[in-house]
PDB file of N, CA and C in Angstrom:
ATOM      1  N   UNK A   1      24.018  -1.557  27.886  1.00  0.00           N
ATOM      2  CA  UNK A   1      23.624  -1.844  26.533  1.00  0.00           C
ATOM      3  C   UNK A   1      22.547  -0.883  26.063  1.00  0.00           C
ATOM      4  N   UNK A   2      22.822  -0.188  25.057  1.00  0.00           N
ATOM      5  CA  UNK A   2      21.792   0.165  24.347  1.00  0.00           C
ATOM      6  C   UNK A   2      20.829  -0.153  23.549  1.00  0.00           C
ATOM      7  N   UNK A   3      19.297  -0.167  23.597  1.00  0.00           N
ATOM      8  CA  UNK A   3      18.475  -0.777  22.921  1.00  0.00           C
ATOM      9  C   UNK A   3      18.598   0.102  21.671  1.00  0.00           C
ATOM     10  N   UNK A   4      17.694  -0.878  20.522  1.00  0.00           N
ATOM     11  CA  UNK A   4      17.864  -0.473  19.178  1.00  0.00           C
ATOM     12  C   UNK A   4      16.339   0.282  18.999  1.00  0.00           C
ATOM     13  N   UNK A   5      15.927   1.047  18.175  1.00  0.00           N
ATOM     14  CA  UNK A   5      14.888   1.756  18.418  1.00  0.00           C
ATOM     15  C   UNK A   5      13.592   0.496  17.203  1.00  0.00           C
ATOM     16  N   UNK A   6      12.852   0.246  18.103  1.00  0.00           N
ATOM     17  CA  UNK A   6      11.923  -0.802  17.528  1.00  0.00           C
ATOM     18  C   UNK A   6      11.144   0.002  16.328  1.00  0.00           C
ATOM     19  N   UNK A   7      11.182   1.030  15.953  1.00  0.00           N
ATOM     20  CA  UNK A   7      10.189   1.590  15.522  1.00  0.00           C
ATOM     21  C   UNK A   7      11.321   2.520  14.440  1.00  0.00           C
ATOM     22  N   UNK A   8      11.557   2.070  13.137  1.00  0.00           N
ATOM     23  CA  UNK A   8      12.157   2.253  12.696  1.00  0.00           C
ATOM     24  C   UNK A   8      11.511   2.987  11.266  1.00  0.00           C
ATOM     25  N   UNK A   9      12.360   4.294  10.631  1.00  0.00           N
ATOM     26  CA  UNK A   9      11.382   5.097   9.703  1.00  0.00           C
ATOM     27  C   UNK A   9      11.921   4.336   8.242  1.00  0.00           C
ATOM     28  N   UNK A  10      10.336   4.634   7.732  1.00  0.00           N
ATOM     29  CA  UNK A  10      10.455   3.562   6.212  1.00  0.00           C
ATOM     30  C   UNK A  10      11.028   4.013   5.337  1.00  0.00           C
ATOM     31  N   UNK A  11      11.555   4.121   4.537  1.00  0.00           N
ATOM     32  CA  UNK A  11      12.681   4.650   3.381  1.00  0.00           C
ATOM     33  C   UNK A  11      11.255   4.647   2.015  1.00  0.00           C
ATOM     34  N   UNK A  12      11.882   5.441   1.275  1.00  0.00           N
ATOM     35  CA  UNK A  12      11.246   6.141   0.411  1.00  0.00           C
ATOM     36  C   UNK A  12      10.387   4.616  -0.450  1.00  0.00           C
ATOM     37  N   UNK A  13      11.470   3.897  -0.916  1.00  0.00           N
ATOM     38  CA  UNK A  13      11.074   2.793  -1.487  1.00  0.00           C
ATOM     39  C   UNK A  13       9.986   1.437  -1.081  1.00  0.00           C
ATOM     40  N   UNK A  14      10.282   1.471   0.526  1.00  0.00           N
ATOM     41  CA  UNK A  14       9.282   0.773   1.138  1.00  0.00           C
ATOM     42  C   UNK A  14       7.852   1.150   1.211  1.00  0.00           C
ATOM     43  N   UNK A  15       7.712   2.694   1.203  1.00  0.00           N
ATOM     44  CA  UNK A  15       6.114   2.954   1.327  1.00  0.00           C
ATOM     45  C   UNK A  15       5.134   2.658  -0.048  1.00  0.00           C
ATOM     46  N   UNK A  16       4.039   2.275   0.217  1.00  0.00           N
ATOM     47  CA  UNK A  16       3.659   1.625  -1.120  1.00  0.00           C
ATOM     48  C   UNK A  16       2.143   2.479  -1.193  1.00  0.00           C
ATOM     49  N   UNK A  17       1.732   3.219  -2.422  1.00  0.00           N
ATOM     50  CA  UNK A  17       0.329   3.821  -2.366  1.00  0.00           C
ATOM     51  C   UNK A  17      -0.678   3.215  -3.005  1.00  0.00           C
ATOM     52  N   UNK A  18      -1.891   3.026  -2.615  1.00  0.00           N
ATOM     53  CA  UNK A  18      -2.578   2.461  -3.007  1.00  0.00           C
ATOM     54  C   UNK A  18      -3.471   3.091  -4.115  1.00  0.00           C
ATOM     55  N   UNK A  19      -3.221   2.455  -5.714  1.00  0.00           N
ATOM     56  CA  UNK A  19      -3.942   2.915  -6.892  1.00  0.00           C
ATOM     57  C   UNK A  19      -5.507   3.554  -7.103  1.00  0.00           C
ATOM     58  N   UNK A  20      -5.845   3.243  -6.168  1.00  0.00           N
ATOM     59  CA  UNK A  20      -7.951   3.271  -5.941  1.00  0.00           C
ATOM     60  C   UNK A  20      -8.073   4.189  -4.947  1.00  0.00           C
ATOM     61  N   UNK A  21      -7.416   4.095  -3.938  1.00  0.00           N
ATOM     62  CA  UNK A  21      -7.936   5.141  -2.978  1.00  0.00           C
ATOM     63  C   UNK A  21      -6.614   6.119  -2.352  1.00  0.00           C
ATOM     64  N   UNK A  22      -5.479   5.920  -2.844  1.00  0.00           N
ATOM     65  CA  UNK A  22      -4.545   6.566  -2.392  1.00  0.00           C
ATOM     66  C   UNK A  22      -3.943   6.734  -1.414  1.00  0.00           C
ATOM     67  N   UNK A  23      -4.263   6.028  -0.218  1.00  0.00           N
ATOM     68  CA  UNK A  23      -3.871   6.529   1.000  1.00  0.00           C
ATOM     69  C   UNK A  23      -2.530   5.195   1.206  1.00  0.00           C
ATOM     70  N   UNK A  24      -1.807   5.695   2.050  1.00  0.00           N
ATOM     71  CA  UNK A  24      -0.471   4.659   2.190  1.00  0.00           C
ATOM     72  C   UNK A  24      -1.116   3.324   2.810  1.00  0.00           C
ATOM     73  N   UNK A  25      -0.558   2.746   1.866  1.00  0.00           N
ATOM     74  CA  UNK A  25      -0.961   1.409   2.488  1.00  0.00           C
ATOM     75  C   UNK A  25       0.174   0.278   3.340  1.00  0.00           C
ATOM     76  N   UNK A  26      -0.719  -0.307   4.824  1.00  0.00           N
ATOM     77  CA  UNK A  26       0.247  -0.689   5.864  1.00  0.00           C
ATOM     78  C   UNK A  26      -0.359  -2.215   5.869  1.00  0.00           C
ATOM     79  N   UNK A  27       1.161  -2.825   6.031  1.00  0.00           N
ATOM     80  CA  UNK A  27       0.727  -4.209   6.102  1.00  0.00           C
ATOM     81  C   UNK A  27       0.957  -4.789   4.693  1.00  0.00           C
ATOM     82  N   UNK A  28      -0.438  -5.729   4.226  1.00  0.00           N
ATOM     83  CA  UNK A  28      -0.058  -6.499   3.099  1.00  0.00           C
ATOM     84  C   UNK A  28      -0.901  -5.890   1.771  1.00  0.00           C
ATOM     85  N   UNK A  29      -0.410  -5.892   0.655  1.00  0.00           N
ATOM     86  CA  UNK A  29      -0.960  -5.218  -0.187  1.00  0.00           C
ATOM     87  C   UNK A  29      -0.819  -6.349  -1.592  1.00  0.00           C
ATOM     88  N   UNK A  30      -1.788  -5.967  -2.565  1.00  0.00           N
ATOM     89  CA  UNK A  30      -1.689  -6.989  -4.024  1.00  0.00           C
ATOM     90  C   UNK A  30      -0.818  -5.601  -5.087  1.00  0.00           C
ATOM     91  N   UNK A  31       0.435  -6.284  -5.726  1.00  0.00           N
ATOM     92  CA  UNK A  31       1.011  -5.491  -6.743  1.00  0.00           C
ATOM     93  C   UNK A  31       0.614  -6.643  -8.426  1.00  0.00           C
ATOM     94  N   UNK A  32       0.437  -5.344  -9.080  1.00  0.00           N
ATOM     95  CA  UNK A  32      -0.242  -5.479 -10.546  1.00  0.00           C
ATOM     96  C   UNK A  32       0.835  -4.800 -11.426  1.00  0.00           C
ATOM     97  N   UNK A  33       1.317  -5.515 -12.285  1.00  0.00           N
ATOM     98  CA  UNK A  33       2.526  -4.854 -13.301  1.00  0.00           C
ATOM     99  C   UNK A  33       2.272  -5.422 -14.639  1.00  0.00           C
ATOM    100  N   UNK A  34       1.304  -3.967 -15.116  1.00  0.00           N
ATOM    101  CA  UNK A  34       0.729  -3.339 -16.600  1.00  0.00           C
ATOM    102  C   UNK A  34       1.136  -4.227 -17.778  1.00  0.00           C
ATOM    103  N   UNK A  35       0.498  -3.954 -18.751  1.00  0.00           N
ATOM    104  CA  UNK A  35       1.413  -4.243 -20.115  1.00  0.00           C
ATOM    105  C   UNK A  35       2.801  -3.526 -20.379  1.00  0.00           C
ATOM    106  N   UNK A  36       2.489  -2.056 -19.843  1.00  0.00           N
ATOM    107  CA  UNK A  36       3.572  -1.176 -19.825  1.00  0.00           C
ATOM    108  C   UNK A  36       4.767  -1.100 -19.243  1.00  0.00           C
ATOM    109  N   UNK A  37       4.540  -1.803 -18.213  1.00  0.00           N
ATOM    110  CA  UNK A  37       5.473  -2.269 -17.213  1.00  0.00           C
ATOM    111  C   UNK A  37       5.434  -0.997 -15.906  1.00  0.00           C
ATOM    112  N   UNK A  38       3.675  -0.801 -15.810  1.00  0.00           N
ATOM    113  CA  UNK A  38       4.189   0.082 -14.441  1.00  0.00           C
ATOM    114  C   UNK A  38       3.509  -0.987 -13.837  1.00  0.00           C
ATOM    115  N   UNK A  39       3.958  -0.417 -12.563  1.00  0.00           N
ATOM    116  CA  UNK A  39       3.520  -1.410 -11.389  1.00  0.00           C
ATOM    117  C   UNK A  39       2.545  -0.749 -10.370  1.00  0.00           C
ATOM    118  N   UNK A  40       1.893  -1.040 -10.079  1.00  0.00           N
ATOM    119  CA  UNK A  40       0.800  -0.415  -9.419  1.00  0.00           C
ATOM    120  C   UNK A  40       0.334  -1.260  -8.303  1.00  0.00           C
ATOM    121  N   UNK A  41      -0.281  -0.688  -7.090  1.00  0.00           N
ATOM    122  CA  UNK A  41      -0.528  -0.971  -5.929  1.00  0.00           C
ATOM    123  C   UNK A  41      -1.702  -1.038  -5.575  1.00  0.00           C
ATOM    124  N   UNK A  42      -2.521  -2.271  -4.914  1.00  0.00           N
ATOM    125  CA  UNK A  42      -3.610  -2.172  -3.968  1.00  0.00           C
ATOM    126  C   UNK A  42      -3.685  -2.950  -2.949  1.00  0.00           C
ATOM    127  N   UNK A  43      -4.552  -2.048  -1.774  1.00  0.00           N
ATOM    128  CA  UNK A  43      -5.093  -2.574  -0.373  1.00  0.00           C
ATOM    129  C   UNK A  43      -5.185  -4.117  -0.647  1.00  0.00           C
ATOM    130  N   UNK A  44      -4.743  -4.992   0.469  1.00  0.00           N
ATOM    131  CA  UNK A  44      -5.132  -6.593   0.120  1.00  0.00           C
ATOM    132  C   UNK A  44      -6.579  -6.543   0.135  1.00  0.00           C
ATOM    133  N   UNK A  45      -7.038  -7.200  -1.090  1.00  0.00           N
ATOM    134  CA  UNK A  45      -7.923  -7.396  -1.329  1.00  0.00           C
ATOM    135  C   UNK A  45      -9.511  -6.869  -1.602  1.00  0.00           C
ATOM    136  N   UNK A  46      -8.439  -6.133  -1.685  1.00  0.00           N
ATOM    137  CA  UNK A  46      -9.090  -4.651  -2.576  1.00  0.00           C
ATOM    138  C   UNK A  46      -9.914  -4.051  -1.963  1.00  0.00           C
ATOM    139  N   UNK A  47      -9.931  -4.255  -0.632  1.00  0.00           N
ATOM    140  CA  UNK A  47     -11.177  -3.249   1.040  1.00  0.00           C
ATOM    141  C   UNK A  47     -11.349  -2.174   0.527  1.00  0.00           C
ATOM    142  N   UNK A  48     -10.537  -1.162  -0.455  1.00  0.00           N
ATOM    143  CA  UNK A  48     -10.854   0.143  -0.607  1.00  0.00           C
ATOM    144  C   UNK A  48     -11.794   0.463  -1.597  1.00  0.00           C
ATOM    145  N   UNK A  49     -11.813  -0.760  -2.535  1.00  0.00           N
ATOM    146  CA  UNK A  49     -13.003  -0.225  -3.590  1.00  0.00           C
ATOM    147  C   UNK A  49     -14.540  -1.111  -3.249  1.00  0.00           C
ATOM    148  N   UNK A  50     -14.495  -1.898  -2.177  1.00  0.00           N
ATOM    149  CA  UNK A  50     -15.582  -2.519  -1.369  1.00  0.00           C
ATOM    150  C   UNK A  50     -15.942  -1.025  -0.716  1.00  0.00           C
ATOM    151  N   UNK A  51     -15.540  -0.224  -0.023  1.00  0.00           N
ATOM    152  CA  UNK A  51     -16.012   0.786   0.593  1.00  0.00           C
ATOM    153  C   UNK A  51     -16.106   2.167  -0.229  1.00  0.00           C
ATOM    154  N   UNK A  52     -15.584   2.007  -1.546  1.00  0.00           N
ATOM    155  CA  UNK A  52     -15.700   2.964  -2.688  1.00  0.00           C
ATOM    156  C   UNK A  52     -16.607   2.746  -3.267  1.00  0.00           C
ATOM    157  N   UNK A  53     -17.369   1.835  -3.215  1.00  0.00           N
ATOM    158  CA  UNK A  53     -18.830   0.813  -3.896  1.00  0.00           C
ATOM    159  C   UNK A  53     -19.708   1.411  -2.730  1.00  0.00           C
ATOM    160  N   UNK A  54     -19.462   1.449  -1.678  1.00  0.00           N
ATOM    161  CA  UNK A  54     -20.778   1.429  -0.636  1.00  0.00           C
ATOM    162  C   UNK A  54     -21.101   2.998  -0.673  1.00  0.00           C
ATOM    163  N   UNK A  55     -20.229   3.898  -0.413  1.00  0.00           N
ATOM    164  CA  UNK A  55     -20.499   4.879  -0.691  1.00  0.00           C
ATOM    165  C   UNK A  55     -21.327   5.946  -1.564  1.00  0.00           C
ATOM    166  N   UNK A  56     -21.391   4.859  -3.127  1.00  0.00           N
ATOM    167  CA  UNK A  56     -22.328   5.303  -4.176  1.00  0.00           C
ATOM    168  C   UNK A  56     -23.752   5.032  -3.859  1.00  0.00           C
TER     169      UNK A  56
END
């Protein structure tokens, strides 16, 4: 039997970037959809602009 490879690559649509700090975000994330109807992405609970605050 051949095993299935556990570690499987994410398709274009699954990767999600995060609006504030940009970097790909893994795991669980909060989505926000505009008046405009874009949809936009952030870190759960927003860790990236807690450490975008400390920095100043």
């Amino acid at each position: 039997m051949k095993k299935k490879e556990s570690m499987e690559k994410a398709k274009a649509e699954d990767v999600k970037i995060c609006s504030l700090c940009g970097q790909m975000i893994i795991g669980d994330y909060e989505m926000v959809r505009t008046r405009r109807r874009t949809t936009m992405y952030f870190c759960k609970g927003m860790q990236c602009r807690k450490e975008h605050d400390r920095e100043k």
